[in-house]
N, C-alpha and C. Protein backbone atom coordinates (compact mmCIF):
# COMPACT_ATOMS: atom_id res chain seq x y z
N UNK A 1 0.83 -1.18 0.00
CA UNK A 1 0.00 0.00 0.00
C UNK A 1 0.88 1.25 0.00
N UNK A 2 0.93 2.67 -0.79
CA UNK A 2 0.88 3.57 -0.92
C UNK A 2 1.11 4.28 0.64
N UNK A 3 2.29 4.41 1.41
CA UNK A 3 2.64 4.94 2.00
C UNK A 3 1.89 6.37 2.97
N UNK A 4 1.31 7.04 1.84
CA UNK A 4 0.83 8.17 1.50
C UNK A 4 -0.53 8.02 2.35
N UNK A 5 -1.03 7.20 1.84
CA UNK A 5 -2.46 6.74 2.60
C UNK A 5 -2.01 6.46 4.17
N UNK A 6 -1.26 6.54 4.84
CA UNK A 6 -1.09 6.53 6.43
C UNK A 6 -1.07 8.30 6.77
N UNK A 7 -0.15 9.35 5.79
CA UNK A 7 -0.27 10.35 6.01
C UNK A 7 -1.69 11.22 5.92
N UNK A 8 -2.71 10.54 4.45
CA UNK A 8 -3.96 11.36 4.67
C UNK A 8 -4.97 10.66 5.86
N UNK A 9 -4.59 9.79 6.36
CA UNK A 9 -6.11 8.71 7.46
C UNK A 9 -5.34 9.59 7.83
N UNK A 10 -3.91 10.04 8.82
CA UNK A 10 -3.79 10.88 9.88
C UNK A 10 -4.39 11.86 9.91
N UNK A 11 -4.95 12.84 8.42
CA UNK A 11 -5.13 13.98 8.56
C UNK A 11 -6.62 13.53 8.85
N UNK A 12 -7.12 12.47 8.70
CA UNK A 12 -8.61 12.58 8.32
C UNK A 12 -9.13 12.36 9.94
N UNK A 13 -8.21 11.51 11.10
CA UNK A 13 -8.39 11.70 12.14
C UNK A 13 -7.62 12.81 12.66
N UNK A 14 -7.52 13.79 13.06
CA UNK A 14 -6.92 14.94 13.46
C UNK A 14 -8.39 15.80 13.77
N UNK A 15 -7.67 16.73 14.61
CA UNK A 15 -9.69 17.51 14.58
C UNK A 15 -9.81 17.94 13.42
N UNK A 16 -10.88 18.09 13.04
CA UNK A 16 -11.31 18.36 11.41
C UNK A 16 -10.81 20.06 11.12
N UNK A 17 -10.24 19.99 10.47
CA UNK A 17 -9.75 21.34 9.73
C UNK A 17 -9.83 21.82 8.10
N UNK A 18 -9.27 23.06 7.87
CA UNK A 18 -9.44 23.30 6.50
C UNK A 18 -8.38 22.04 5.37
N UNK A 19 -7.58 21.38 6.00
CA UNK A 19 -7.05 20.11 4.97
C UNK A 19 -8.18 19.18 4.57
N UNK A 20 -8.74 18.52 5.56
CA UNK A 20 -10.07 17.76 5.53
C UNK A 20 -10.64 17.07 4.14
N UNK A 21 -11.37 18.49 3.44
CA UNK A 21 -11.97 17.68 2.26
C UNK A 21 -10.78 17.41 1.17
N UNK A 22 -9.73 17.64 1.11
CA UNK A 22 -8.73 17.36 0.18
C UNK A 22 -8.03 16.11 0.25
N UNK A 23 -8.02 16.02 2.16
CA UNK A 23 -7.39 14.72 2.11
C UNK A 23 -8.01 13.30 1.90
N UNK A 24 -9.35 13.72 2.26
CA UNK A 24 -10.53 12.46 2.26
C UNK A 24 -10.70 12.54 0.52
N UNK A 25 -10.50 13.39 -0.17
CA UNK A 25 -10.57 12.85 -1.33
C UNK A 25 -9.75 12.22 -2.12
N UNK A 26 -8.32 12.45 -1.60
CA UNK A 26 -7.15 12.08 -2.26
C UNK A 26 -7.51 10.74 -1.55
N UNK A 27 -6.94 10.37 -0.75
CA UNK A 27 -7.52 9.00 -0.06
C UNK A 27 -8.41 8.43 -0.75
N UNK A 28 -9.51 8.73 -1.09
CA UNK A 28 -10.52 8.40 -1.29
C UNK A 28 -9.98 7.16 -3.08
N UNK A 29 -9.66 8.39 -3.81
CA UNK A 29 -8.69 8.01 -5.40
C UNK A 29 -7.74 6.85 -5.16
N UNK A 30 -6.88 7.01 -3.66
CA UNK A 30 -5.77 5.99 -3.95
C UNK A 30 -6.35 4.81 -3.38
N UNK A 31 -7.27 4.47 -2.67
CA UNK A 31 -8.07 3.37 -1.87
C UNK A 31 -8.65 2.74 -3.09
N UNK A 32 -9.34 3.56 -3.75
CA UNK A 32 -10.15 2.67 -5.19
C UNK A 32 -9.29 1.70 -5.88
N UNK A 33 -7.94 2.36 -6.12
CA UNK A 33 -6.72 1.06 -6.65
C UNK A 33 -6.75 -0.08 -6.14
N UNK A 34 -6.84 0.15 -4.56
CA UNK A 34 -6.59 -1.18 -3.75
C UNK A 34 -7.37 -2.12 -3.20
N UNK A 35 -8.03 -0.93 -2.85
CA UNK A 35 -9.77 -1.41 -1.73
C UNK A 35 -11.16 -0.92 -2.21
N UNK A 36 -11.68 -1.20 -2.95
CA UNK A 36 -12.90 -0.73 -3.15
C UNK A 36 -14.20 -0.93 -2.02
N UNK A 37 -13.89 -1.56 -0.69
CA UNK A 37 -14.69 -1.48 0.46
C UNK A 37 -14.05 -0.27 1.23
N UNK A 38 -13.15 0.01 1.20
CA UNK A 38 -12.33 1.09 1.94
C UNK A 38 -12.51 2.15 1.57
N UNK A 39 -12.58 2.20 0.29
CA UNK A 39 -13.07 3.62 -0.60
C UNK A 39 -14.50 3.84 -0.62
N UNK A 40 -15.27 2.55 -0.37
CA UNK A 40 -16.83 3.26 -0.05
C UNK A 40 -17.04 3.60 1.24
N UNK A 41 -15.91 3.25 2.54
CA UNK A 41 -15.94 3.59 3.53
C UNK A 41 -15.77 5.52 3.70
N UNK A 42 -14.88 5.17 3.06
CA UNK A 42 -14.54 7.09 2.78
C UNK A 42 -15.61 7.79 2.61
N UNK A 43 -16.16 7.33 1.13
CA UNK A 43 -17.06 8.26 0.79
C UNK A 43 -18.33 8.04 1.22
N UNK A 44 -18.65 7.40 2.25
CA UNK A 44 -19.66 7.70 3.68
C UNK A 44 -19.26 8.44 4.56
N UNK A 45 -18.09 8.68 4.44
CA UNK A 45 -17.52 9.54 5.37
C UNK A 45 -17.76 11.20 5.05
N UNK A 46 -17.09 11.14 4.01
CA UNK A 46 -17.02 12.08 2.68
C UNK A 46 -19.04 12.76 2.52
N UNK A 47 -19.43 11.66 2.51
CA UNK A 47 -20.94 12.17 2.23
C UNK A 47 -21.57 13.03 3.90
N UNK A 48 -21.19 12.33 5.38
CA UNK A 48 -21.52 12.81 6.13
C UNK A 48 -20.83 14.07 6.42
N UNK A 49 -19.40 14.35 6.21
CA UNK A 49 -18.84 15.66 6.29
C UNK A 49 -19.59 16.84 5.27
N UNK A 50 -19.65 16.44 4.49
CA UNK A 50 -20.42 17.46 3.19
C UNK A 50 -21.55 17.85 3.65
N UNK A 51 -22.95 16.83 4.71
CA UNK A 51 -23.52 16.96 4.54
C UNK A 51 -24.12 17.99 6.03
N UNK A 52 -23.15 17.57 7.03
CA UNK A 52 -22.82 18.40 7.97
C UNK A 52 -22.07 19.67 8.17
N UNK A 53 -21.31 19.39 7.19
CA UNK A 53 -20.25 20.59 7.43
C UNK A 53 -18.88 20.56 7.93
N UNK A 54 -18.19 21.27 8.33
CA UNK A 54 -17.02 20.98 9.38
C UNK A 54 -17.55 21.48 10.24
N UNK A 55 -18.09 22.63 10.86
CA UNK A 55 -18.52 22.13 12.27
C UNK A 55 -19.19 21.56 12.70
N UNK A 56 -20.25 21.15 12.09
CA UNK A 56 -21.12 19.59 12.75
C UNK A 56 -19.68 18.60 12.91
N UNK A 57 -18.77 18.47 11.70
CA UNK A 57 -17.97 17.06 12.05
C UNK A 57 -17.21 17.82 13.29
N UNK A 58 -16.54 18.74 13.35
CA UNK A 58 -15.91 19.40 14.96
C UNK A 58 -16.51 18.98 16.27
N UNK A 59 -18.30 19.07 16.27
CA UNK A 59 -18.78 18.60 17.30
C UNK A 59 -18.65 17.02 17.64
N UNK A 60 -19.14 16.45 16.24
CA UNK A 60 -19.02 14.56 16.43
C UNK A 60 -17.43 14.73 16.71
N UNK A 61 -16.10 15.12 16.35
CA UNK A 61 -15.57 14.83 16.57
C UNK A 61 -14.79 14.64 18.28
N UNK A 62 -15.27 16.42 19.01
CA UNK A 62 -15.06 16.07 20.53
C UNK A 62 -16.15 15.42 20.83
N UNK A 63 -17.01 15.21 20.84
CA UNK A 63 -18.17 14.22 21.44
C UNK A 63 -17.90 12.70 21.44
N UNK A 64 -16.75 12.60 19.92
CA UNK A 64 -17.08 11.34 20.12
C UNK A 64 -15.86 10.61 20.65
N UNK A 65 -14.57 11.41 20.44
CA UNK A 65 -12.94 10.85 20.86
C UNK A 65 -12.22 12.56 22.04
N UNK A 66 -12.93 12.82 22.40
CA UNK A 66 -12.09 13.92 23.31
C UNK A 66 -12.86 14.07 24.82
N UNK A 67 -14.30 13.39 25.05
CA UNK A 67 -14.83 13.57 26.12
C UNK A 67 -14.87 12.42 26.40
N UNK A 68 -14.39 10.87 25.83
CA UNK A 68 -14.32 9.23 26.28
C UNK A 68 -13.41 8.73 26.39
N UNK A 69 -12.48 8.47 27.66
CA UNK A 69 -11.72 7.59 27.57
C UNK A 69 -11.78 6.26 26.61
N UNK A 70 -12.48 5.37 26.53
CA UNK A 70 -12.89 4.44 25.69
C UNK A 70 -12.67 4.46 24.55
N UNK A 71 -12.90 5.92 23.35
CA UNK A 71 -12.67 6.15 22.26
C UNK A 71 -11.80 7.39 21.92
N UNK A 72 -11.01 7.30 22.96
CA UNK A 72 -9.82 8.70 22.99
C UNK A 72 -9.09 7.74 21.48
N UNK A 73 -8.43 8.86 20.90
CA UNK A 73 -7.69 8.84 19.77
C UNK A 73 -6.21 8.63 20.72
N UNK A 74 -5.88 8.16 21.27
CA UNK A 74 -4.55 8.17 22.08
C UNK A 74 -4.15 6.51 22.51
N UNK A 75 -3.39 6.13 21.55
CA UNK A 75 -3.05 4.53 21.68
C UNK A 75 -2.63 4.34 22.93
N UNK A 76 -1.55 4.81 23.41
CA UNK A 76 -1.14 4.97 24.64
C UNK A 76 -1.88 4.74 26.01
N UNK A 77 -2.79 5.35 25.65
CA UNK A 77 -4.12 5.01 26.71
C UNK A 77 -4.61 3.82 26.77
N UNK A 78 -5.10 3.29 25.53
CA UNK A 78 -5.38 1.51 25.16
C UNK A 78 -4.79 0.70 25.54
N UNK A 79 -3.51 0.77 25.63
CA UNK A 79 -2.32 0.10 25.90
C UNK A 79 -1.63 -0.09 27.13
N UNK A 80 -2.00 0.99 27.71
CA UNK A 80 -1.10 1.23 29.35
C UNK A 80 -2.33 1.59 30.28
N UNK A 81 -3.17 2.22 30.11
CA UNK A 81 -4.03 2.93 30.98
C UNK A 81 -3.21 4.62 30.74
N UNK A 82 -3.28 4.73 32.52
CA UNK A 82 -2.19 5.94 32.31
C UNK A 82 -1.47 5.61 33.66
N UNK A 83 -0.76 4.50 33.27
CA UNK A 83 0.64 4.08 34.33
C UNK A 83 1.58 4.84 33.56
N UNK A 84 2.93 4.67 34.15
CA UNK A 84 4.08 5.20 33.93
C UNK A 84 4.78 4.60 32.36
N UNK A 85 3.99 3.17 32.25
CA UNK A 85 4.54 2.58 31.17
C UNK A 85 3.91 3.18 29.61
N UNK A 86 2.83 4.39 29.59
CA UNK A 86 2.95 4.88 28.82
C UNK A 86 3.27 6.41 28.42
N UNK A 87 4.13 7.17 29.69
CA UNK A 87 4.71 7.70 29.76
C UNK A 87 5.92 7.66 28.82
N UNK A 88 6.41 6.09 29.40
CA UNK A 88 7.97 5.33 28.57
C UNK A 88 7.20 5.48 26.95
N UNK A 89 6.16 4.87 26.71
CA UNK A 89 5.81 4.93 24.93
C UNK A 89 5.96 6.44 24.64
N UNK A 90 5.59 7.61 24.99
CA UNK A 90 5.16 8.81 24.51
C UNK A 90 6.82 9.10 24.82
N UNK A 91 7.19 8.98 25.33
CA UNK A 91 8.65 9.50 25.54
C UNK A 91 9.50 8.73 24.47
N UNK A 92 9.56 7.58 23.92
CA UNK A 92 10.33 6.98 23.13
C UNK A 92 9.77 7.42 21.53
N UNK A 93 8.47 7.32 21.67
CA UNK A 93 7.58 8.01 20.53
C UNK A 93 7.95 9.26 20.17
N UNK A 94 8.39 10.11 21.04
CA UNK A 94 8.91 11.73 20.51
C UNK A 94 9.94 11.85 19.99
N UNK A 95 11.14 10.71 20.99
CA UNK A 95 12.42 10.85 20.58
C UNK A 95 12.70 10.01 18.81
N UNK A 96 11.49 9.35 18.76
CA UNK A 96 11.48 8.44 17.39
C UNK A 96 11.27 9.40 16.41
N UNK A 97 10.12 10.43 16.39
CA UNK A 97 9.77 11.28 15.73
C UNK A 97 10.83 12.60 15.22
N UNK A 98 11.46 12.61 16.26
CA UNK A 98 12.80 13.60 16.27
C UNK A 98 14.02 13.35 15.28
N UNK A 99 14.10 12.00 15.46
CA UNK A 99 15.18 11.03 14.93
C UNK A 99 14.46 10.97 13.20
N UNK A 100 13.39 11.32 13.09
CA UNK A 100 12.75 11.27 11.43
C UNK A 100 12.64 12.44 10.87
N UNK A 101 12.70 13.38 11.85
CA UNK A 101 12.78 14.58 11.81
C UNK A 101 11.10 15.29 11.26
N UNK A 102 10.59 14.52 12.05
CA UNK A 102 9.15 14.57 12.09
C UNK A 102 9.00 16.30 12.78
N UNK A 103 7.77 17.37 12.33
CA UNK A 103 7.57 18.44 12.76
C UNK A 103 7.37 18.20 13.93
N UNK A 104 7.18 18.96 14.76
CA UNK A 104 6.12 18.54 15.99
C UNK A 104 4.79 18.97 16.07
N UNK A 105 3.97 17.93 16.46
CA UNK A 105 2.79 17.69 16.59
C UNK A 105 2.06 18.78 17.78
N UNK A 106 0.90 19.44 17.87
CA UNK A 106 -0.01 19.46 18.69
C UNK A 106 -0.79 18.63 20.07
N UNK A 107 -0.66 17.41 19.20
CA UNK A 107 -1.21 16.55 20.13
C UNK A 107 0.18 15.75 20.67
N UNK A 108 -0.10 15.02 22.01
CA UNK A 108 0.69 14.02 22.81
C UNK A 108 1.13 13.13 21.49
N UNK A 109 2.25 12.05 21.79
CA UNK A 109 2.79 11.75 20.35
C UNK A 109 2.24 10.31 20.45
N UNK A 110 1.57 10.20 21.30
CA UNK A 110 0.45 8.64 21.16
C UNK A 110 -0.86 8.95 20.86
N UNK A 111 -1.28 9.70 19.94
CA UNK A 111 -2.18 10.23 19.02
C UNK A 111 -2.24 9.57 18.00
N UNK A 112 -2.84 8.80 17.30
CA UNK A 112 -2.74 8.01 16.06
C UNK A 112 -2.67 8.81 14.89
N UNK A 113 -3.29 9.98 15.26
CA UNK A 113 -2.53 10.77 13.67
C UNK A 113 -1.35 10.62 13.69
N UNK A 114 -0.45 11.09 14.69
CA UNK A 114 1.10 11.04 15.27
C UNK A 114 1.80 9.53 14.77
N UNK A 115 1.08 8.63 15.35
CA UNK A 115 1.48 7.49 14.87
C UNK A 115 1.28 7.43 13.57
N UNK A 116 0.24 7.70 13.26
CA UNK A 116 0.09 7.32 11.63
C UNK A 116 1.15 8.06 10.90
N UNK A 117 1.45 9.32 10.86
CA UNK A 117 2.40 10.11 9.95
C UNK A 117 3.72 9.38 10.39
N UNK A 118 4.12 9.06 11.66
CA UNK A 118 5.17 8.03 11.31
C UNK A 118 5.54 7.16 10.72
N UNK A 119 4.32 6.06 10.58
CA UNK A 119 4.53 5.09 10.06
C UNK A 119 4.66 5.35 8.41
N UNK A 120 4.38 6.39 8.02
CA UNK A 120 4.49 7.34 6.68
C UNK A 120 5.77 7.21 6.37
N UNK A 121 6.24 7.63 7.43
CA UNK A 121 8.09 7.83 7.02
C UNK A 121 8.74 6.89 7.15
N UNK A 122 8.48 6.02 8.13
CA UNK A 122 8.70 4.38 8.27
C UNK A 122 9.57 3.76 6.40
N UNK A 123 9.96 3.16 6.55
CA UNK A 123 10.56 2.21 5.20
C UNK A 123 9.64 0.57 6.07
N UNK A 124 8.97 0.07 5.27
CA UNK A 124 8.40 -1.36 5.56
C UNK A 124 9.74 -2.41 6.01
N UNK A 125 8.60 -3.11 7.24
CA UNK A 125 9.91 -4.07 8.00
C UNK A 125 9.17 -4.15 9.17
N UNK A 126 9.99 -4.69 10.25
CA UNK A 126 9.97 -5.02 12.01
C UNK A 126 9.25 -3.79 12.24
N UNK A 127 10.19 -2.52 12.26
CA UNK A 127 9.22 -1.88 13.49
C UNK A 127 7.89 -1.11 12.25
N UNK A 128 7.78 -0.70 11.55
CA UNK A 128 6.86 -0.53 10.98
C UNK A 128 5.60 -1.80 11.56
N UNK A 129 5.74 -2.93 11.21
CA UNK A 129 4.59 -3.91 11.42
C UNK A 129 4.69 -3.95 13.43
N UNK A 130 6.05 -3.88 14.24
CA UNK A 130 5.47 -3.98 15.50
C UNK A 130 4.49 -2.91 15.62
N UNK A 131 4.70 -1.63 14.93
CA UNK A 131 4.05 -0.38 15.42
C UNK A 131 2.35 -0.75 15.12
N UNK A 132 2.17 -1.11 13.98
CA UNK A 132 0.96 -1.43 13.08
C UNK A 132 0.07 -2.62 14.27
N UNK A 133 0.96 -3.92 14.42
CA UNK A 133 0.27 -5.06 15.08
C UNK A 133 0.59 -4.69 16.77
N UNK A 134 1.23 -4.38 16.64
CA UNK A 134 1.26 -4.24 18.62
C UNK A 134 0.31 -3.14 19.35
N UNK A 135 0.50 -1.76 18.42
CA UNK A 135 -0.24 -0.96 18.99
C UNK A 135 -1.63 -0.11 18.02
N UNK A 136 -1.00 -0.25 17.06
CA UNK A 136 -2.51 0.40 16.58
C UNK A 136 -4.01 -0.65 16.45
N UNK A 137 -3.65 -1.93 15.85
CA UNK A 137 -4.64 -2.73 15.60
C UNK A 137 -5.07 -2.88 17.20
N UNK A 138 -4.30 -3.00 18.27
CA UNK A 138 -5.17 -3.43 19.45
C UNK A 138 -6.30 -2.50 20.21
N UNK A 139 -5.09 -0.51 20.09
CA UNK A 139 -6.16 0.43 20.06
C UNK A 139 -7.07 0.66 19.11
N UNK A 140 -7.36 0.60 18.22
CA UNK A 140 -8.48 1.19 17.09
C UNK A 140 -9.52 -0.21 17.57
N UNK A 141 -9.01 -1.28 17.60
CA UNK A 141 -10.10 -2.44 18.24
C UNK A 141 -10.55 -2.21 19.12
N UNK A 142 -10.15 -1.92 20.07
CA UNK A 142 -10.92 -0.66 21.19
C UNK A 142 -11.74 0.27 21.13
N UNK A 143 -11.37 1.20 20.65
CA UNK A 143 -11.99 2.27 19.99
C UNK A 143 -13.17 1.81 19.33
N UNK A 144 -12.94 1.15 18.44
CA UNK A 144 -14.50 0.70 17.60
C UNK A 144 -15.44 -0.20 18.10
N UNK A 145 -14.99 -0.97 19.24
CA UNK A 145 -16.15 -0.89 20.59
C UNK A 145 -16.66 -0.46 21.41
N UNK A 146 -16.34 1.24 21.34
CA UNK A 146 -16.75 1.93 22.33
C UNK A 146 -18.25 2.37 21.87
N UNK A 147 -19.12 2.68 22.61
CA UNK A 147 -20.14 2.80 21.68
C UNK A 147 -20.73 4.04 21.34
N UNK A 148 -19.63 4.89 21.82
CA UNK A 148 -20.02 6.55 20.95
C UNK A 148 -19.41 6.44 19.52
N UNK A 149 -18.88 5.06 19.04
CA UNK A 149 -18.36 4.90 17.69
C UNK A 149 -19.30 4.62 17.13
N UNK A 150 -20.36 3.81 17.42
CA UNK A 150 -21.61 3.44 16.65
C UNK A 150 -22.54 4.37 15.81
N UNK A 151 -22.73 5.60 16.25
CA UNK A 151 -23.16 6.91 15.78
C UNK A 151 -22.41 7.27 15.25
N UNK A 152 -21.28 7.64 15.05
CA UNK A 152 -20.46 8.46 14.79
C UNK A 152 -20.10 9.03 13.09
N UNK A 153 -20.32 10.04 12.85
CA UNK A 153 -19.63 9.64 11.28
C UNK A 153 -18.09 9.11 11.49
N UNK A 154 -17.41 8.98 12.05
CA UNK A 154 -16.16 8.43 11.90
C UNK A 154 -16.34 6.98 12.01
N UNK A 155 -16.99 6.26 12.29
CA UNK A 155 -17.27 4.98 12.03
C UNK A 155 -16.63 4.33 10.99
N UNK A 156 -16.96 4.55 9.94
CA UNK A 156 -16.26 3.42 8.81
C UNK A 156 -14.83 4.08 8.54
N UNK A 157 -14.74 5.35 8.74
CA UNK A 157 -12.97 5.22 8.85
C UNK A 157 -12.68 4.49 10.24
N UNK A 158 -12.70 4.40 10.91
CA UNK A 158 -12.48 3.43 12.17
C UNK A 158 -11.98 1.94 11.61
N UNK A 159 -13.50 1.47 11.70
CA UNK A 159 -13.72 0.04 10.94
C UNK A 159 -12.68 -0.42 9.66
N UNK A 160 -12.85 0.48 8.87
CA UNK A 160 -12.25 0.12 7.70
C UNK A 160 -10.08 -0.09 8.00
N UNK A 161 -9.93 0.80 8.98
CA UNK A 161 -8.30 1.46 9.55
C UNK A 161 -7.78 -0.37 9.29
N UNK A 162 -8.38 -1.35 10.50
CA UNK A 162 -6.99 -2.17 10.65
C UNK A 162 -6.80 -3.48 9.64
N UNK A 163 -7.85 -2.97 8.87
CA UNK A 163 -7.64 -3.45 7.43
C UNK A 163 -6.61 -3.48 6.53
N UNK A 164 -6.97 -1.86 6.37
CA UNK A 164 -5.71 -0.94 5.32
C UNK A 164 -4.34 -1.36 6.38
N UNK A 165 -4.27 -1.32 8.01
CA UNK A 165 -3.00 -1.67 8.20
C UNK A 165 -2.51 -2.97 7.74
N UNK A 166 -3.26 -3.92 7.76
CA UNK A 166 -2.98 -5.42 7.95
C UNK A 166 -2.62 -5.67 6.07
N UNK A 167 -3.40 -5.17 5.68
CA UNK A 167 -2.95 -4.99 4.21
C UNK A 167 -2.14 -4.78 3.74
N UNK A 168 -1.26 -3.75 4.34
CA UNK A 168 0.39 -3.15 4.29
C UNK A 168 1.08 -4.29 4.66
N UNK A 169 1.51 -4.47 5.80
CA UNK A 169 2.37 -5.09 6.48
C UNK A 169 1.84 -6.41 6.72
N UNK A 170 1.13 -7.49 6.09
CA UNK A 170 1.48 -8.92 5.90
C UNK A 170 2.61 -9.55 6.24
N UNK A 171 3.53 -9.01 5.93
CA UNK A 171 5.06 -9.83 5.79
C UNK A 171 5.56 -10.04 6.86
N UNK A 172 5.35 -9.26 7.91
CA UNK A 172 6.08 -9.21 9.55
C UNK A 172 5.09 -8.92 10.28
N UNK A 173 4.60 -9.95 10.76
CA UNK A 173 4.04 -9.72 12.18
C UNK A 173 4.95 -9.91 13.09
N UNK A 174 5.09 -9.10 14.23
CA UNK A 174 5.64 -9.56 15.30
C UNK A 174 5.00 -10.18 16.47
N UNK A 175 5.62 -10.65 17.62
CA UNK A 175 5.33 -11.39 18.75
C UNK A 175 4.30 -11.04 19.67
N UNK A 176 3.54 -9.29 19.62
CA UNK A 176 2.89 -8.86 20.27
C UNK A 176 3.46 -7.94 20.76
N UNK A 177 4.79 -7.44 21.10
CA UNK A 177 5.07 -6.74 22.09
C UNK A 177 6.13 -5.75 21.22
N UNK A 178 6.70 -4.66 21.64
CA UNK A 178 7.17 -3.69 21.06
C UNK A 178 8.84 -3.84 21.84
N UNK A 179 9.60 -3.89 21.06
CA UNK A 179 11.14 -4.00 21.43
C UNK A 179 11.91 -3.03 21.64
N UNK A 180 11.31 -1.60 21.85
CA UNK A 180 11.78 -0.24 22.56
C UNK A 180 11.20 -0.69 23.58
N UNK A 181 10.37 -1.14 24.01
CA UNK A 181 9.81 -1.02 25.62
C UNK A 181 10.48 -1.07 26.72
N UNK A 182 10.86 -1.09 27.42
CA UNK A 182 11.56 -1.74 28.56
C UNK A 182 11.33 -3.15 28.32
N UNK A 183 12.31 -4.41 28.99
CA UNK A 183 11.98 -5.62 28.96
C UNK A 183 11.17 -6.20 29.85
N UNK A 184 11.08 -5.29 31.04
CA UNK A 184 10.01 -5.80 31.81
C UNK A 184 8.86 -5.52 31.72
N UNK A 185 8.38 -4.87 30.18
CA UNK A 185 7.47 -4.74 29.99
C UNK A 185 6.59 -5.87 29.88
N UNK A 186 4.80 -6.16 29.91
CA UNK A 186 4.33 -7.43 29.70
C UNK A 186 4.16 -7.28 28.21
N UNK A 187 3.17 -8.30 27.62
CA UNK A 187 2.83 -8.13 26.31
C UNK A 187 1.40 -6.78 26.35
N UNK A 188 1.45 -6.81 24.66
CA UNK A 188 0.32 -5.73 24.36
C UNK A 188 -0.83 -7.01 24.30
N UNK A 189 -1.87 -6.03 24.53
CA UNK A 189 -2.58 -4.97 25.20
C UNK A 189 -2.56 -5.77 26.95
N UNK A 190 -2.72 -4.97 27.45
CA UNK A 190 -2.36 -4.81 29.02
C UNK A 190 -4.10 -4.94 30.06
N UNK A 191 -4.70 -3.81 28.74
CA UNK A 191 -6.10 -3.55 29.80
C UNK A 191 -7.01 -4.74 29.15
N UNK A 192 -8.27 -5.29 30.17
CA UNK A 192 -8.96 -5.98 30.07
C UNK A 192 -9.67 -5.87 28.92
């Protein structure tokens, strides 16, 4: 998969801004190559933003990932709670981002936009797929059981996400667990 497509889903989860309809459409073009369920996911997406607006999507968007733990956009959270051990992720996560020479972000760097534009710059391999299978597929599986996702226009970008990841990175799964961690770390996911 098209690299590129990790940089526009980041933009498309981010709070909704003036990038928005450009990126859901570009997305929208390069998904049809690959996924034609993924690309009708979009443009449900695409149809509810248009049909709301950006500030209707501004409201679904804190309503539905900024006032719920459950469906916070913050992997980190999925993964650790908020012990110290995801302190260690957001701290290794910045210094990763630094090292790519990634801008800096707005949000905490266990933000899945954050993650996602990394994995952008990523070259395919180990940590690309630990990043993909250890931590995003276990948070967004989360997330899309929470049930302010059920309403949501962000729904089928949700749903559709650990698809497009698993689609990429076939080639390397890893063991579950992330090999920056500390070693006394346990395996992913942690919370019940």
């Amino acid at each position: 998969m098209n690299r590129q497509v990790y940089g526009l889903l980041a933009t498309v989860l981010d709070y909704p801004g003036a990038a928005l309809p450009a990126a859901v459409g570009r997305l929208i073009e390069l998904l049809r190559e690959d996924s034609t369920q993924s690309a009708a996911a979009l443009v449900a997406f695409q149809g509810e933003f248009q049909s709301g607006g950006l500030t209707g999507l501004q409201e679904w968007y804190i309503r539905t990932f900024d006032f719920r733990a459950d469906s916070s956009l913050y992997v980190g959270h999925h993964l650790f709670g908020e012990s110290g051990r995801r302190g260690v992720f957001i701290s290794e996560l910045a210094d990763r981002y630094r090292g790519r020479q990634l801008p800096p972000a707005e949000d905490l760097p266990d933000h899945i936009g954050c993650l996602l534009r990394y994995l952008a710059a990523l070259d395919p391999g180990e940590e690309a797929s630990e990043l993909i299978h250890a931590c995003l597929i276990p948070a967004i599986s989360r997330i899309n059981a929470a049930k302010a996702i059920a309403a949501s226009p962000y729904r089928p970008v949700l749903e559709v996400l650990p698809g497009l990841l698993q689609q990429s990175e076939n080639d390397c799964v890893p063991s579950g667990e992330l090999a920056w961690i500390p070693s006394s770390s346990s395996h992913f996911p942690i919370l019940p």
